[in-house]
PDB file of N, CA and C in Angstrom:
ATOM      1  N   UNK A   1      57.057  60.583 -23.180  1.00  0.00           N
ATOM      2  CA  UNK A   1      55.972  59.692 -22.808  1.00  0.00           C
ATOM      3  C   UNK A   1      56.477  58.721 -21.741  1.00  0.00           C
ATOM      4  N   UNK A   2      55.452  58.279 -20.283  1.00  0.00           N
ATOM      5  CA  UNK A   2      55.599  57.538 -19.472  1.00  0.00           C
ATOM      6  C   UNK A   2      54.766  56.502 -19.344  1.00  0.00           C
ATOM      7  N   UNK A   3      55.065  55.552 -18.426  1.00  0.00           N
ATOM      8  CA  UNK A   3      53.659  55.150 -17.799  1.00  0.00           C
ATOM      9  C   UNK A   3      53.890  54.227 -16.670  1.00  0.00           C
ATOM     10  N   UNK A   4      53.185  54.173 -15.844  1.00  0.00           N
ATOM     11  CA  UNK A   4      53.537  53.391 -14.916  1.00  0.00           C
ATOM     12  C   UNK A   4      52.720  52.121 -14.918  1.00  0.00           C
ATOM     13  N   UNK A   5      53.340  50.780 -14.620  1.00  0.00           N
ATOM     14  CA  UNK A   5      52.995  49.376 -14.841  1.00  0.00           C
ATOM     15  C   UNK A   5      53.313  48.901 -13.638  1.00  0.00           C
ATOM     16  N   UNK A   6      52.688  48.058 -13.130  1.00  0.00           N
ATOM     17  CA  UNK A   6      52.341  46.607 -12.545  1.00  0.00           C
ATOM     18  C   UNK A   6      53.433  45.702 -12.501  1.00  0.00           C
ATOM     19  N   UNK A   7      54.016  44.741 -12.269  1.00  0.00           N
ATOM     20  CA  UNK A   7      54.815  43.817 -12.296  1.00  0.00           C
ATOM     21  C   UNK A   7      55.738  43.247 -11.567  1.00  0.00           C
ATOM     22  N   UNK A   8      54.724  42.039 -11.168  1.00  0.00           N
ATOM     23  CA  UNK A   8      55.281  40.722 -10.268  1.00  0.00           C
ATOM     24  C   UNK A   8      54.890  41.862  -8.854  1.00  0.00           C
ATOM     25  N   UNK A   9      54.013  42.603  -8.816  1.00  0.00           N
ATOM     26  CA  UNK A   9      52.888  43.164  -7.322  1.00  0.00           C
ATOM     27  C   UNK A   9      53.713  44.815  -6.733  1.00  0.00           C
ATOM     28  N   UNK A  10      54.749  44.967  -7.834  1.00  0.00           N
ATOM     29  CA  UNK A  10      55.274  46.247  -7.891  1.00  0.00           C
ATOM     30  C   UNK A  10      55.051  47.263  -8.890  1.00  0.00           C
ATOM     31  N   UNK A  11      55.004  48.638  -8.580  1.00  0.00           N
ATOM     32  CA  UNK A  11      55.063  49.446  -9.749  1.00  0.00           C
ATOM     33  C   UNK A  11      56.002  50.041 -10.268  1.00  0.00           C
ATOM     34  N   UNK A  12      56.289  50.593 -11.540  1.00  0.00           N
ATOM     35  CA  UNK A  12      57.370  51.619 -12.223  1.00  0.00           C
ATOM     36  C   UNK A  12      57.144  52.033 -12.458  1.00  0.00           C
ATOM     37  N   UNK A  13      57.586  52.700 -13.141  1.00  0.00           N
ATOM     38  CA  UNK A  13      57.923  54.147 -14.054  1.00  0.00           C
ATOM     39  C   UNK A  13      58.638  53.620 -15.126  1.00  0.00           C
ATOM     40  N   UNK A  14      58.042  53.724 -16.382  1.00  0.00           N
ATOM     41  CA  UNK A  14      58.742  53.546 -17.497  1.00  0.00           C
ATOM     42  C   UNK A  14      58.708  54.434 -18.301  1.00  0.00           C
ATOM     43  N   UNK A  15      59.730  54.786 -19.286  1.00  0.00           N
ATOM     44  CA  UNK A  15      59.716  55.202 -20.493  1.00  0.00           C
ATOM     45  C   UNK A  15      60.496  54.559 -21.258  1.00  0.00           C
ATOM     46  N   UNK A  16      60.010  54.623 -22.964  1.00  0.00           N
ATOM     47  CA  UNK A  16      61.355  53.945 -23.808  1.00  0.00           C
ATOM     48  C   UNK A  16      62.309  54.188 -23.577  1.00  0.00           C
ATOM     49  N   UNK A  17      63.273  53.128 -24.100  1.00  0.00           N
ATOM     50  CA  UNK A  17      64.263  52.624 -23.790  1.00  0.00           C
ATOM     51  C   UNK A  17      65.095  53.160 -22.329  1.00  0.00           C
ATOM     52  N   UNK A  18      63.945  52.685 -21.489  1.00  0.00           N
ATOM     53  CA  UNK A  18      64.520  52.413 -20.082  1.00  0.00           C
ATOM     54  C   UNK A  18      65.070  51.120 -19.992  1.00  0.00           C
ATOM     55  N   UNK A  19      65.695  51.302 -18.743  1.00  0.00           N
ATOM     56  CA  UNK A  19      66.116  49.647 -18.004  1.00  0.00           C
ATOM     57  C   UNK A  19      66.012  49.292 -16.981  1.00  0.00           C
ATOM     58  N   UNK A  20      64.922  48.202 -16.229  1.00  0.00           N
ATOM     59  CA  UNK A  20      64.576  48.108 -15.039  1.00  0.00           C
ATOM     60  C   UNK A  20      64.943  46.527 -14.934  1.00  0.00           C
ATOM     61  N   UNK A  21      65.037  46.724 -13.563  1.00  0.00           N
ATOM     62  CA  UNK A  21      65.145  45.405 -12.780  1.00  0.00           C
ATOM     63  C   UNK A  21      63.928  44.779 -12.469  1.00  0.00           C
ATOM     64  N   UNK A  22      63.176  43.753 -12.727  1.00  0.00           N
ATOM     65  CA  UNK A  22      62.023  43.170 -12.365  1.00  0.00           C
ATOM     66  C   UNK A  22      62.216  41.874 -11.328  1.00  0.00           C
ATOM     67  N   UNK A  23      61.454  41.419 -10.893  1.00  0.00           N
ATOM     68  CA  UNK A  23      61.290  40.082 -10.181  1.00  0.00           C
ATOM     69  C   UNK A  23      60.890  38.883 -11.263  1.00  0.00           C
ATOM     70  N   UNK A  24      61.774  37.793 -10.531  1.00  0.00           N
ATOM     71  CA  UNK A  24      62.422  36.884 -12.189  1.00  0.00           C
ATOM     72  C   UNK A  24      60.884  36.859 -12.833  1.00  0.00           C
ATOM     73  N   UNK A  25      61.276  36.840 -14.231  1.00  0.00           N
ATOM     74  CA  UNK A  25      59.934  36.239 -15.165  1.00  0.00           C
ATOM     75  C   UNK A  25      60.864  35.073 -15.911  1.00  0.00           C
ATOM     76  N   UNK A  26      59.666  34.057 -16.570  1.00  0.00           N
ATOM     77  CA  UNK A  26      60.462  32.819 -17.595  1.00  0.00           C
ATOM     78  C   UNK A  26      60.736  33.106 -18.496  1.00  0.00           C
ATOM     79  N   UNK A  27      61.445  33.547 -18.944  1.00  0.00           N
ATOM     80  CA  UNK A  27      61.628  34.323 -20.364  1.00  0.00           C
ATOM     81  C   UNK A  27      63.271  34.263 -20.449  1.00  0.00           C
ATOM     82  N   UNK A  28      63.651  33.759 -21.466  1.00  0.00           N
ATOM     83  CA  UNK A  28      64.939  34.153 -22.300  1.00  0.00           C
ATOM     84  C   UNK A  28      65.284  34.908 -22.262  1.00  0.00           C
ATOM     85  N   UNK A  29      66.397  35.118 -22.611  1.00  0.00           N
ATOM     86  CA  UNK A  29      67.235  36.481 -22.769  1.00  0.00           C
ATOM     87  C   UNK A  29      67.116  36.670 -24.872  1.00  0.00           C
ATOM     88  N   UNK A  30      66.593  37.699 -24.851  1.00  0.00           N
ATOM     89  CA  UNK A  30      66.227  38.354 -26.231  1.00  0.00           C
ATOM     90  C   UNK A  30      65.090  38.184 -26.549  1.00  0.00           C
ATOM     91  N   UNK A  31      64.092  37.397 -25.964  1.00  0.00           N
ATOM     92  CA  UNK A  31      62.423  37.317 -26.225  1.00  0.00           C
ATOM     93  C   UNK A  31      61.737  39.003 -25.450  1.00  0.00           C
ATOM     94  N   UNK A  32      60.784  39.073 -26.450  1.00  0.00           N
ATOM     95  CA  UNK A  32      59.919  40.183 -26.184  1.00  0.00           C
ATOM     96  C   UNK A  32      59.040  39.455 -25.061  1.00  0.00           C
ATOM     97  N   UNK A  33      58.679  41.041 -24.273  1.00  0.00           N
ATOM     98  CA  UNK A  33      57.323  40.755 -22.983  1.00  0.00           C
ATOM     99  C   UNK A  33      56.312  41.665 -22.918  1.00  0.00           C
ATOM    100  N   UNK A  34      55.114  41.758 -22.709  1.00  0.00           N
ATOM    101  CA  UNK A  34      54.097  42.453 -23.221  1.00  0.00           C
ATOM    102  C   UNK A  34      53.869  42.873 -21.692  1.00  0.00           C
ATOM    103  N   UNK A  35      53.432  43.662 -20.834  1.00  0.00           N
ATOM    104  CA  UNK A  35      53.328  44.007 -19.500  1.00  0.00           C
ATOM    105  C   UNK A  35      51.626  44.914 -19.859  1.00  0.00           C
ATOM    106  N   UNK A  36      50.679  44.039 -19.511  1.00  0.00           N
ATOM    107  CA  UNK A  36      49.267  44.463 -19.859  1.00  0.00           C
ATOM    108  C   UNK A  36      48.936  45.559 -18.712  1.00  0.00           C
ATOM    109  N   UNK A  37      49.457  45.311 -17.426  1.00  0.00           N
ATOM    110  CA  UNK A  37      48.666  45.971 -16.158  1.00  0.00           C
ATOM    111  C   UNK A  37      49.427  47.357 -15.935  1.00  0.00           C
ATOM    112  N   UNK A  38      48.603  48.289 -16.715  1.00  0.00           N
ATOM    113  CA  UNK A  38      48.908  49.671 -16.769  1.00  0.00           C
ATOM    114  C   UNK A  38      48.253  50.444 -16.077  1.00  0.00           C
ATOM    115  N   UNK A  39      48.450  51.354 -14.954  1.00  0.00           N
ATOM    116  CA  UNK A  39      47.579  52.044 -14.571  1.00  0.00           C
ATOM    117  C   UNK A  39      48.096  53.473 -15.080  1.00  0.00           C
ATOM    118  N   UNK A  40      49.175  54.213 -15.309  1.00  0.00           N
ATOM    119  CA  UNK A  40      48.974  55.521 -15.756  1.00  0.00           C
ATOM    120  C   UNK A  40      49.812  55.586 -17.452  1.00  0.00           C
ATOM    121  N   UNK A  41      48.729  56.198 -17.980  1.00  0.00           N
ATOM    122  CA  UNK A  41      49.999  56.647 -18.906  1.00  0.00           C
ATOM    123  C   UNK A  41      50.098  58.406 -19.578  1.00  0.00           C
ATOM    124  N   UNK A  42      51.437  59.097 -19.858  1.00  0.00           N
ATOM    125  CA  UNK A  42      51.142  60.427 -20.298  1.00  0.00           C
ATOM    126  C   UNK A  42      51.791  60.645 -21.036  1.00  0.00           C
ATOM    127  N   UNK A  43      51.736  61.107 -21.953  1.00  0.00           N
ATOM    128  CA  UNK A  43      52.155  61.895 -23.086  1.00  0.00           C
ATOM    129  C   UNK A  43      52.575  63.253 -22.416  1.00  0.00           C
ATOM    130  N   UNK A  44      53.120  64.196 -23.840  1.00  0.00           N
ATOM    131  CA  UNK A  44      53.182  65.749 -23.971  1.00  0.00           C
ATOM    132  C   UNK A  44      52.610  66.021 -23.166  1.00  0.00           C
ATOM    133  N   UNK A  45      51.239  66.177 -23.998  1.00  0.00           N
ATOM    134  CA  UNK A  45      49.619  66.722 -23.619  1.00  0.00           C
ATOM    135  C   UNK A  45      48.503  65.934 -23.335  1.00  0.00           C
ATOM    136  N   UNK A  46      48.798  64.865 -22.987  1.00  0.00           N
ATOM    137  CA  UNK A  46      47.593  64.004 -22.815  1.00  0.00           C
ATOM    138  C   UNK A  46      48.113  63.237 -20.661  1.00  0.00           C
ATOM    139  N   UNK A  47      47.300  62.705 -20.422  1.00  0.00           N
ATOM    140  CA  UNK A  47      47.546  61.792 -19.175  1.00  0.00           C
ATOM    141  C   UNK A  47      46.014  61.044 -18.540  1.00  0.00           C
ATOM    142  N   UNK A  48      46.552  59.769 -19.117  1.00  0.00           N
ATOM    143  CA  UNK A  48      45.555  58.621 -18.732  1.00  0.00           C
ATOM    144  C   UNK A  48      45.432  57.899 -17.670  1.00  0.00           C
ATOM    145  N   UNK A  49      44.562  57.910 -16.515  1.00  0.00           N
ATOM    146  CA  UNK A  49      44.352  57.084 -15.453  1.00  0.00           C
ATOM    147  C   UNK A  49      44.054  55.765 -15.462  1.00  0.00           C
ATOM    148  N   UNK A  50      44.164  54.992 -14.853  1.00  0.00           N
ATOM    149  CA  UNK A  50      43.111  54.164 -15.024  1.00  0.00           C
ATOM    150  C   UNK A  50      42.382  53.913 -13.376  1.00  0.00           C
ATOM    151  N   UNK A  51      41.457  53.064 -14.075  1.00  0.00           N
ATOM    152  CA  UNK A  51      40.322  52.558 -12.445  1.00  0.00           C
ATOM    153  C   UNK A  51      40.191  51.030 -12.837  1.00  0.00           C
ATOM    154  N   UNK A  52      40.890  50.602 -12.125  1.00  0.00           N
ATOM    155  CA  UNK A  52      42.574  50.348 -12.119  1.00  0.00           C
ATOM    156  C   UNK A  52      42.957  50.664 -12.681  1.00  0.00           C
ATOM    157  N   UNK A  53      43.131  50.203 -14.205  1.00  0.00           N
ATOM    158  CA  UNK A  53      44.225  49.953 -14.998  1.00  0.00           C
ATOM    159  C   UNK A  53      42.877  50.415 -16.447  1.00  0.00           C
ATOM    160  N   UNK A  54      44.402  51.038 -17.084  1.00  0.00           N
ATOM    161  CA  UNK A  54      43.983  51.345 -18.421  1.00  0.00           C
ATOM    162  C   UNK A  54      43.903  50.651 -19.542  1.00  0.00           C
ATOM    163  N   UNK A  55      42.987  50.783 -20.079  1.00  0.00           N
ATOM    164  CA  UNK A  55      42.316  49.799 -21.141  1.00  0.00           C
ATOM    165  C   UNK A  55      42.969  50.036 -22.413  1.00  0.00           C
ATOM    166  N   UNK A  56      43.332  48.879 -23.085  1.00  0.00           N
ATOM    167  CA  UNK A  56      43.681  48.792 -24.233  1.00  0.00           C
ATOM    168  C   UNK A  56      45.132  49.793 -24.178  1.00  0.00           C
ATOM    169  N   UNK A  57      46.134  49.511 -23.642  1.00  0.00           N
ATOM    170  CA  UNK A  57      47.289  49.541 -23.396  1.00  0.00           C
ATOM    171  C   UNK A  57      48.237  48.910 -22.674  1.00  0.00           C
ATOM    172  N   UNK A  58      49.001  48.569 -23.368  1.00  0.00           N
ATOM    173  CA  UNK A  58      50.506  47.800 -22.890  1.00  0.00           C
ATOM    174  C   UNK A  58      51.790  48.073 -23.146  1.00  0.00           C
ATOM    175  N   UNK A  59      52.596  48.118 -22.437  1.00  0.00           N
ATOM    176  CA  UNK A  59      54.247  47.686 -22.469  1.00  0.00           C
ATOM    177  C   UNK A  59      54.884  47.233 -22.592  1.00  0.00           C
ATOM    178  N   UNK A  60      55.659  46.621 -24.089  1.00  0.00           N
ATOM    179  CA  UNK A  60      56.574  46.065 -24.522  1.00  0.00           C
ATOM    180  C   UNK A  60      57.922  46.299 -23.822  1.00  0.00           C
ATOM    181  N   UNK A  61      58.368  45.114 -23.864  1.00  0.00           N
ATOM    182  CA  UNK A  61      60.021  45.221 -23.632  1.00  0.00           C
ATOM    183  C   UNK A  61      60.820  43.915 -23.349  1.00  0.00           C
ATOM    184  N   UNK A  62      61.928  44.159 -23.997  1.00  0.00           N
ATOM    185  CA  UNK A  62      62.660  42.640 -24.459  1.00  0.00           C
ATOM    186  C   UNK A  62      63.725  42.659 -23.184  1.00  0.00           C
ATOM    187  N   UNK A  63      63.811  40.833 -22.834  1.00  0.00           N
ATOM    188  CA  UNK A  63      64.792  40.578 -21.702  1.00  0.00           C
ATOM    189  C   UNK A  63      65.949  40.917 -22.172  1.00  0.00           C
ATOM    190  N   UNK A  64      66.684  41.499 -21.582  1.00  0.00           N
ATOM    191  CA  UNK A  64      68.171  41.839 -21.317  1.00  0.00           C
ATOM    192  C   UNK A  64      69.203  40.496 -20.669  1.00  0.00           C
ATOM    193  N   UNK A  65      68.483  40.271 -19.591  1.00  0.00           N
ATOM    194  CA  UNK A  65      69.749  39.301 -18.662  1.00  0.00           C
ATOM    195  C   UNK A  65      68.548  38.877 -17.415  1.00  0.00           C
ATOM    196  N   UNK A  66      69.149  37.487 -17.324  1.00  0.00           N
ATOM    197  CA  UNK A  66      68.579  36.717 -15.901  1.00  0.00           C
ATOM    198  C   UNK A  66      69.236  36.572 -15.055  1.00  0.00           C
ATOM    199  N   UNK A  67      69.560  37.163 -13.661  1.00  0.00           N
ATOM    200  CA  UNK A  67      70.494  36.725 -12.694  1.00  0.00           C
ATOM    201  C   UNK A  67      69.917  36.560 -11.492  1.00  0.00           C
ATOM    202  N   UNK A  68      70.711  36.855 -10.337  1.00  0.00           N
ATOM    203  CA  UNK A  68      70.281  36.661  -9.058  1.00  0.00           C
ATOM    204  C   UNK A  68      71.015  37.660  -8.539  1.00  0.00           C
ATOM    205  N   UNK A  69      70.587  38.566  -7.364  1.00  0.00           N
ATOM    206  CA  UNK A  69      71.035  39.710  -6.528  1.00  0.00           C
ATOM    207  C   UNK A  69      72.244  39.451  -5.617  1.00  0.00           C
ATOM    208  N   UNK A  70      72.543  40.357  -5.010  1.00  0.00           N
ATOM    209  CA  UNK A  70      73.655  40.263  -3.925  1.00  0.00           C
ATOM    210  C   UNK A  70      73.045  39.586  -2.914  1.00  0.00           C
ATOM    211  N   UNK A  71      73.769  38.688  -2.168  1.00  0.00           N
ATOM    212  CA  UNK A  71      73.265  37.925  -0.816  1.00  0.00           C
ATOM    213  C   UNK A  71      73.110  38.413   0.507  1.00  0.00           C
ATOM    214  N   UNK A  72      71.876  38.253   0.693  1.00  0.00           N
ATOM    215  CA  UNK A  72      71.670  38.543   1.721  1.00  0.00           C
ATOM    216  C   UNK A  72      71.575  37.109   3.132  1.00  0.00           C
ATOM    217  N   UNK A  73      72.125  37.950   3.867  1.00  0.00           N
ATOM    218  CA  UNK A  73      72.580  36.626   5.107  1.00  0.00           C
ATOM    219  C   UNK A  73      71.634  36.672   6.195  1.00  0.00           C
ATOM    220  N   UNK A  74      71.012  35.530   6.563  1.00  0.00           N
ATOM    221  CA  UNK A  74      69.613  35.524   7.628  1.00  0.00           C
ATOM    222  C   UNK A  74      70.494  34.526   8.489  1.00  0.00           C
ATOM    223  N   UNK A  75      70.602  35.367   9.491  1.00  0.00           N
ATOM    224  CA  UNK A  75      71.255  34.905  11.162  1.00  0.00           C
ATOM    225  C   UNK A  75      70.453  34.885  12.499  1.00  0.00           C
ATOM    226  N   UNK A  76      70.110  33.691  12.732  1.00  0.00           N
ATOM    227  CA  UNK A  76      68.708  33.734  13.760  1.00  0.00           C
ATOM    228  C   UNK A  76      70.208  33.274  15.358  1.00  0.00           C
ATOM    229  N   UNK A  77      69.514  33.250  16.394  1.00  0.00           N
ATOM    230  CA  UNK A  77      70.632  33.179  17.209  1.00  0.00           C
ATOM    231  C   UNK A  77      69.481  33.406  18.791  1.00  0.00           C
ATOM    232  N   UNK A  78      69.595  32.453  19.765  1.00  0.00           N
ATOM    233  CA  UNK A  78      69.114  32.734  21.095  1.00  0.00           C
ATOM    234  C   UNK A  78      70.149  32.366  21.744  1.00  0.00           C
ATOM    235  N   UNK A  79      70.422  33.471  22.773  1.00  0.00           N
ATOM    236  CA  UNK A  79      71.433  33.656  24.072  1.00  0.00           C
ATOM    237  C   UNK A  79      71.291  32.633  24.708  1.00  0.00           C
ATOM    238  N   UNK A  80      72.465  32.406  24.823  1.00  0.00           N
ATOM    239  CA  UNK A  80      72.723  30.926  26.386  1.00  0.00           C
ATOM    240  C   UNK A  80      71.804  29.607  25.984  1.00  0.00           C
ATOM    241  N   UNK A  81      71.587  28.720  24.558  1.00  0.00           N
ATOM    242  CA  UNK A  81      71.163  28.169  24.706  1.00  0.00           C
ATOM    243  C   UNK A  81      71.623  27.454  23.284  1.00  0.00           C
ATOM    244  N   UNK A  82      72.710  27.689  22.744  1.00  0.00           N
ATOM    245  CA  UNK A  82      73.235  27.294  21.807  1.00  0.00           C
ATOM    246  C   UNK A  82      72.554  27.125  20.536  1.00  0.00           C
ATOM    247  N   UNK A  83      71.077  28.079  20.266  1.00  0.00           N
ATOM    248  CA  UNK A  83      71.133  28.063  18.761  1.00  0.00           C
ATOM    249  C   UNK A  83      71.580  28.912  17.979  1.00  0.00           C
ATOM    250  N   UNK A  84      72.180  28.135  16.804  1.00  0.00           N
ATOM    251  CA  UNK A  84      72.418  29.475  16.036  1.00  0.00           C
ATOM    252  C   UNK A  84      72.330  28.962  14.303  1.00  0.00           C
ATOM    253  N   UNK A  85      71.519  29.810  13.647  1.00  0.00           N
ATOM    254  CA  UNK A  85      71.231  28.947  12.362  1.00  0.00           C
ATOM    255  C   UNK A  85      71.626  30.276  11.303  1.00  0.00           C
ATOM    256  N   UNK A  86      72.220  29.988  10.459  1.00  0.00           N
ATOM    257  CA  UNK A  86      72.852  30.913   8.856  1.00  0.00           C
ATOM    258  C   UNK A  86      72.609  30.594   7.786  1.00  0.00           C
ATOM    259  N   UNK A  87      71.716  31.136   7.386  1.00  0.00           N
ATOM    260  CA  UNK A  87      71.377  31.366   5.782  1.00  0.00           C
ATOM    261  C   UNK A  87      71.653  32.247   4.938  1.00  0.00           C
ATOM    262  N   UNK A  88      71.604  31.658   3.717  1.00  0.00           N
ATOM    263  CA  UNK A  88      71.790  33.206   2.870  1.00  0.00           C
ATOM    264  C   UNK A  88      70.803  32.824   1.887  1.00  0.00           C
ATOM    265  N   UNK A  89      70.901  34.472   1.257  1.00  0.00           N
ATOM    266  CA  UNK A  89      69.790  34.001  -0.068  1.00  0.00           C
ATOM    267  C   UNK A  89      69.912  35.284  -1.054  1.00  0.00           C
ATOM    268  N   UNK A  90      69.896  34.607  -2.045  1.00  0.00           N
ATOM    269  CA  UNK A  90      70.162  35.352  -3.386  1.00  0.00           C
ATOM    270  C   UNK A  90      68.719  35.374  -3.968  1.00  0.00           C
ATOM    271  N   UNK A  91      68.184  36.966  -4.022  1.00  0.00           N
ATOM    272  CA  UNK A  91      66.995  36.784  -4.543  1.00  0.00           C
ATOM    273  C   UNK A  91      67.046  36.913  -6.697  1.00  0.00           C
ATOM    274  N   UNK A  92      66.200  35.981  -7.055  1.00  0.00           N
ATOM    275  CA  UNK A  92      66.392  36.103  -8.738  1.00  0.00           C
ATOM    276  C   UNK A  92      65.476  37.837  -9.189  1.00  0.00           C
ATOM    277  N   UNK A  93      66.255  38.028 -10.351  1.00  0.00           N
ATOM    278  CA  UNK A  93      65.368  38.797 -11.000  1.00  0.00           C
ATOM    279  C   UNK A  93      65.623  38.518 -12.150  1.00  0.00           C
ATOM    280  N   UNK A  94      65.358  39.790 -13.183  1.00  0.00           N
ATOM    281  CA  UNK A  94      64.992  40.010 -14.823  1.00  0.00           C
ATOM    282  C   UNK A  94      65.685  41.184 -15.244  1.00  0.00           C
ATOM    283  N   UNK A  95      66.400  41.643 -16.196  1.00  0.00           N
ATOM    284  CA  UNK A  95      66.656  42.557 -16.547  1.00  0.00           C
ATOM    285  C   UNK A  95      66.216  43.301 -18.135  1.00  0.00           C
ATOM    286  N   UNK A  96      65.008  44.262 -17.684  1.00  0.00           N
ATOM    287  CA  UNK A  96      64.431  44.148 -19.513  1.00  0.00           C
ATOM    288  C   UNK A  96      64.752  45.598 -19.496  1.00  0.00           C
ATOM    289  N   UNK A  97      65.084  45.754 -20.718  1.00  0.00           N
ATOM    290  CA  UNK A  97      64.869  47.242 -21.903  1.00  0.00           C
ATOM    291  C   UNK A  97      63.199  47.081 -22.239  1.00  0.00           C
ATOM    292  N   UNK A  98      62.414  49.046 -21.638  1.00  0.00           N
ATOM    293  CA  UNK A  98      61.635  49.104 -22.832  1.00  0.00           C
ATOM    294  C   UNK A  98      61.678  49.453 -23.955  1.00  0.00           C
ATOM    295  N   UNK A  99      60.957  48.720 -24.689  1.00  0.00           N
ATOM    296  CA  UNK A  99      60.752  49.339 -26.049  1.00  0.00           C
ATOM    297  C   UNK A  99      59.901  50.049 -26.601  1.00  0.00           C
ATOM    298  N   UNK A 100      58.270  49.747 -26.050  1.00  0.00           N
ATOM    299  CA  UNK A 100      57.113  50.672 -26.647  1.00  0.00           C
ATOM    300  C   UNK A 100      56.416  50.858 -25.465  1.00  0.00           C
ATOM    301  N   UNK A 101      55.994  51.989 -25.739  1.00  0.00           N
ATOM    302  CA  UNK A 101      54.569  51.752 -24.808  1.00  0.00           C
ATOM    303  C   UNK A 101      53.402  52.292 -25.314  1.00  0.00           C
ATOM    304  N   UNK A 102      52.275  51.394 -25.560  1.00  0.00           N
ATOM    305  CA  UNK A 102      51.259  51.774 -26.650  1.00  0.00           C
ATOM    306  C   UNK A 102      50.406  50.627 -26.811  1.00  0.00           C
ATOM    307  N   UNK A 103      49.167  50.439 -28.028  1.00  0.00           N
ATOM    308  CA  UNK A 103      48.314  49.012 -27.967  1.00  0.00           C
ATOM    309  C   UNK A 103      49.310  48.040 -28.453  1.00  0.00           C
TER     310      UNK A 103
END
């Protein structure tokens, strides 16, 4: 069984006890998360669409870990005129295990 979900304006692919990387949510590390915005889900023998999203189904799955990504470095720079500006930036995410996927 799969299904693909919604979350933070991206989609996945889940099945139990997967492990995905999300875009940060507020959540603890060991609290459960309910992920309502489902648009496919399939079984064996079954496979549910939705228009959008499928009704009366959701995706459980408990935080794993909160961190922040590898850095990325933003270097702006114009010739012969001495600017030059360096940033970096560590984007946050989420790290959850699923657990169900079902009402």
């Amino acid at each position: 069984m799969y299904a693909v979900v919604e979350i933070g304006g991206k989609q996945y692919k889940v099945a139990p006890k997967d492990t995905i990387y999300v875009p940060s949510l507020k959540e603890k590390v060991g609290s459960k998360v309910k992920f309502s915005k489902v648009l496919l889900v399939a079984g064996e023998k079954s496979l549910s669409i939705g228009r959008p999203l499928v009704a009366d189904v959701a995706v459980e799955a408990t935080v794993v870990e909160n961190g922040k990504g590898e850095k990325v470095i933003v270097f702006k720079k114009k010739r012969r005129k001495g600017y030059r500006r360096l940033r970096g930036h560590r984007q946050g995410y989420t790290k959850v295990e699923i657990t169900n996927i079902g009402k």
